[in-house]
Protein backbone atom coordinates (compact mmCIF):
# COMPACT_ATOMS: atom_id res chain seq x y z
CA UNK A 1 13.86 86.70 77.00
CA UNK A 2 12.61 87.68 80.67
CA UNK A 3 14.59 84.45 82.02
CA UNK A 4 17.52 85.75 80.24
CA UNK A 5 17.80 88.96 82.25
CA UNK A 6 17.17 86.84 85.54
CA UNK A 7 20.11 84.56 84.85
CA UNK A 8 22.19 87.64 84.06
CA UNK A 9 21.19 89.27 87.03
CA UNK A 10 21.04 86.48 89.98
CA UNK A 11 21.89 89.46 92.66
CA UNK A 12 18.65 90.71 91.88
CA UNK A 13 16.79 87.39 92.45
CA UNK A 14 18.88 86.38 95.27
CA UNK A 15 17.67 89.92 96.98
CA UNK A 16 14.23 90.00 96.26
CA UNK A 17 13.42 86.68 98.38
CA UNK A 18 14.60 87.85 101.33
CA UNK A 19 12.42 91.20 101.55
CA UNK A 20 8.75 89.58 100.59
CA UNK A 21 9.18 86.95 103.58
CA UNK A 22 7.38 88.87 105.92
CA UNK A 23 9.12 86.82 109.05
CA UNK A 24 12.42 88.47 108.65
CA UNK A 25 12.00 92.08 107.21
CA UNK A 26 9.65 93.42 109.58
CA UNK A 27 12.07 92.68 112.82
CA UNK A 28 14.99 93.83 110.05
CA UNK A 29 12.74 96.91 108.96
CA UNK A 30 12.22 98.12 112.60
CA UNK A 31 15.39 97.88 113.81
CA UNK A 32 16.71 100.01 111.04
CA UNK A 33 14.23 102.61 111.42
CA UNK A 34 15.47 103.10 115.71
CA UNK A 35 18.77 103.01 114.25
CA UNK A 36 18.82 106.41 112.22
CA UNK A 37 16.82 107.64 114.85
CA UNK A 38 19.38 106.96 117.46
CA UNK A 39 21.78 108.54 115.95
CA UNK A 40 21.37 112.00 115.31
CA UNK A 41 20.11 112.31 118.98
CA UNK A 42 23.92 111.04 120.02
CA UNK A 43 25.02 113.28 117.57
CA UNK A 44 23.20 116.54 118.36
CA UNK A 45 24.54 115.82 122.06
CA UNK A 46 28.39 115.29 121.46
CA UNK A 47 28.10 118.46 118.95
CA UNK A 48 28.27 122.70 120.77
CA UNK A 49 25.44 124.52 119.54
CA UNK A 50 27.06 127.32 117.34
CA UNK A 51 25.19 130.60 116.87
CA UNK A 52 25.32 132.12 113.60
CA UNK A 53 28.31 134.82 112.70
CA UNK A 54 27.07 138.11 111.73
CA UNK A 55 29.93 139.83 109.24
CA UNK A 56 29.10 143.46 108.41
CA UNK A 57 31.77 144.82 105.50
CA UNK A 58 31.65 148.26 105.37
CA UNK A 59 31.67 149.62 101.52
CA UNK A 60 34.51 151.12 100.78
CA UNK A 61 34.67 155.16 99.53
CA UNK A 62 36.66 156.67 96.41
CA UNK A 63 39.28 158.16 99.35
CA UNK A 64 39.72 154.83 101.03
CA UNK A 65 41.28 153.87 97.20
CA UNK A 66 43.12 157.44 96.54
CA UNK A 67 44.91 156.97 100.11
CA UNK A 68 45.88 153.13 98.52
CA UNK A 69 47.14 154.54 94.88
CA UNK A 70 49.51 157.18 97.20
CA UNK A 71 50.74 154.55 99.37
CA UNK A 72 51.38 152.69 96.21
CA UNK A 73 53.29 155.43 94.46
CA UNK A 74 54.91 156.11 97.65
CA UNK A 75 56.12 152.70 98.36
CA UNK A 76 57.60 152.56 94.79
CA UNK A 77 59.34 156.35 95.31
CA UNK A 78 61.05 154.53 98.71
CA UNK A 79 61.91 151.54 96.56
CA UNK A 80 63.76 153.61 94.23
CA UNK A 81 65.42 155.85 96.58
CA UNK A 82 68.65 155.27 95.62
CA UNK A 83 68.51 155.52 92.20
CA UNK A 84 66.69 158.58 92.50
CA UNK A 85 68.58 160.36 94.78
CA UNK A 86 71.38 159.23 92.04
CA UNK A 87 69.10 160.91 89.41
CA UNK A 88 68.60 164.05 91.51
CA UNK A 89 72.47 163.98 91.81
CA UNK A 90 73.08 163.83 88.15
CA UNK A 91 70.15 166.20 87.36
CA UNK A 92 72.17 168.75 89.10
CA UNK A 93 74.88 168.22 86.03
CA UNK A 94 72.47 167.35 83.18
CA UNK A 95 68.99 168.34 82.29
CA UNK A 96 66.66 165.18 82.49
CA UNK A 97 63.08 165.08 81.30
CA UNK A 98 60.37 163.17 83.82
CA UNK A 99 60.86 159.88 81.84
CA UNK A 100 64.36 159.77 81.45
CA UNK A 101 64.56 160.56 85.44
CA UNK A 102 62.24 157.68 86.29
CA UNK A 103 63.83 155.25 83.69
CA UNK A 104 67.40 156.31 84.76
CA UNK A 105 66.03 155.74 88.87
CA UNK A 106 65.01 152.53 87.80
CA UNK A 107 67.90 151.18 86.25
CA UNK A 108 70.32 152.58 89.14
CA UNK A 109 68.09 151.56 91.62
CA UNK A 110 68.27 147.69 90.34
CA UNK A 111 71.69 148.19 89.71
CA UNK A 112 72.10 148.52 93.13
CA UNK A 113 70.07 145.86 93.97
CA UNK A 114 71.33 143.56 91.97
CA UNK A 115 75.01 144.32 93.93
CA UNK A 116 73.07 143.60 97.51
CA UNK A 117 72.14 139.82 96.04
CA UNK A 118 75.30 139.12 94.22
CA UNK A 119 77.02 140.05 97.77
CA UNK A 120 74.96 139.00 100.27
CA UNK A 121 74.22 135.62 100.05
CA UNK A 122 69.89 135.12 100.59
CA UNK A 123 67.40 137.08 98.81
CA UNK A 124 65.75 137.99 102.29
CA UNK A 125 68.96 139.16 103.49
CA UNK A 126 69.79 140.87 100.50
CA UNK A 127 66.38 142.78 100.23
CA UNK A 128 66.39 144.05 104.34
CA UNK A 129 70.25 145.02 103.08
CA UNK A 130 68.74 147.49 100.74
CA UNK A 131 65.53 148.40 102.12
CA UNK A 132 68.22 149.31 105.06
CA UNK A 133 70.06 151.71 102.44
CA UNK A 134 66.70 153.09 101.38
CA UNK A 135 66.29 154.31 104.86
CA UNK A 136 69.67 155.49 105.19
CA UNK A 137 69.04 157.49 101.63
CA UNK A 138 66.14 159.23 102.80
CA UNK A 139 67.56 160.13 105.97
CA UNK A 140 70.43 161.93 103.76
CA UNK A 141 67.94 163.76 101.77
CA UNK A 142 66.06 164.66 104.64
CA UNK A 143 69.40 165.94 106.62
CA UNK A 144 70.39 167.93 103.20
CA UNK A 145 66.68 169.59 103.07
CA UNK A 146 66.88 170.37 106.90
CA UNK A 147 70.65 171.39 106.58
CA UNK A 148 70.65 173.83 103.07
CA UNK A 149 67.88 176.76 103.01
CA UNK A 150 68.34 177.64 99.40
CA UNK A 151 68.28 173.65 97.84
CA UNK A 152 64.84 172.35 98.01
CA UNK A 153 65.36 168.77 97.74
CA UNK A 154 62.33 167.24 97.60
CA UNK A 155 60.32 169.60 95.83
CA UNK A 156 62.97 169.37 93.02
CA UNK A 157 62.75 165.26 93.27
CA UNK A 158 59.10 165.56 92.54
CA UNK A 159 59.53 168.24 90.11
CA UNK A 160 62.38 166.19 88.05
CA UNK A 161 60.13 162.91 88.45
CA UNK A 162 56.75 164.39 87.36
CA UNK A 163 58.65 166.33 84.23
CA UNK A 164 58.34 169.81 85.59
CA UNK A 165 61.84 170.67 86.12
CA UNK A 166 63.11 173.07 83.78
């Protein structure tokens, strides 16, 4: 059975002569032990020492996330300028409830949108197109707030938007 497992495996046989003739491994033996040796010495030399990068993260505080959620809201509020200033507009006419006004801002404000892409050709283009009329928008609210004493325009925005318009 033992002579089986030899003839199966004549790789093994074949390389188990070579390493008990003591002529031939020791020379084979030492010259592969300088050679690993050798090595990482060239190595170490072609290679910069590289000191070891300190990172401090400071942890952040519950006002570092407040100031986020406003520049959030406030990003979306600029988004839907349009519409909104649409809503405030029609507001004027009918009475709207703080859902209907933010539903209604949405829908006019991707309305529009949706105009910019079908007539400019890019979605890039499109989308500096209407974040272009956002700007303009706001400066027209803000020229209307400066311009009429009596109309409070933004404090009746926020009022219609947050439901407290009567």
């Amino acid at each position: 059975m033992s002579e089986e497992i030899k003839n199966e495996n004549p790789a093994e046989t074949e390389t188990a002569t070579p390493a008990t003739e003591p002529s031939t491994a020791a020379p084979a033996a030492a010259a592969s032990a300088a050679e690993p040796a050798a090595e990482p010495a060239a190595a170490t030399a072609a290679e910069p020492t590289t000191q070891p990068q300190i990172i401090v993260q400071k942890e952040r505080g519950f006002s570092h996330y407040v100031g986020f959620a406003l520049l959030c809201v406030l990003c979306i509020c600029f988004f839907f300028m349009p519409g909104i200033a649409l809503t405030f507009g029609v507001s004027r006419l009918v009475s709207l409830n703080g859902a209907a006004a933010w539903i209604f801002s949405a829908i006019l404000s991707l309305i529009i949108w949706l105009i910019f892409k079908l007539k400019v050709k890019g979605f890039k283009k499109s989308f500096y197109f209407y974040i272009g009329l956002c700007v303009v928008v706001f400066a027209l609210l803000i020229a209307i707030e400066v311009l009429t004493e009596k109309l409070n325009v933004f404090a009746s925005i926020f009022a219609l938007l947050t439901g407290a318009a009567a």
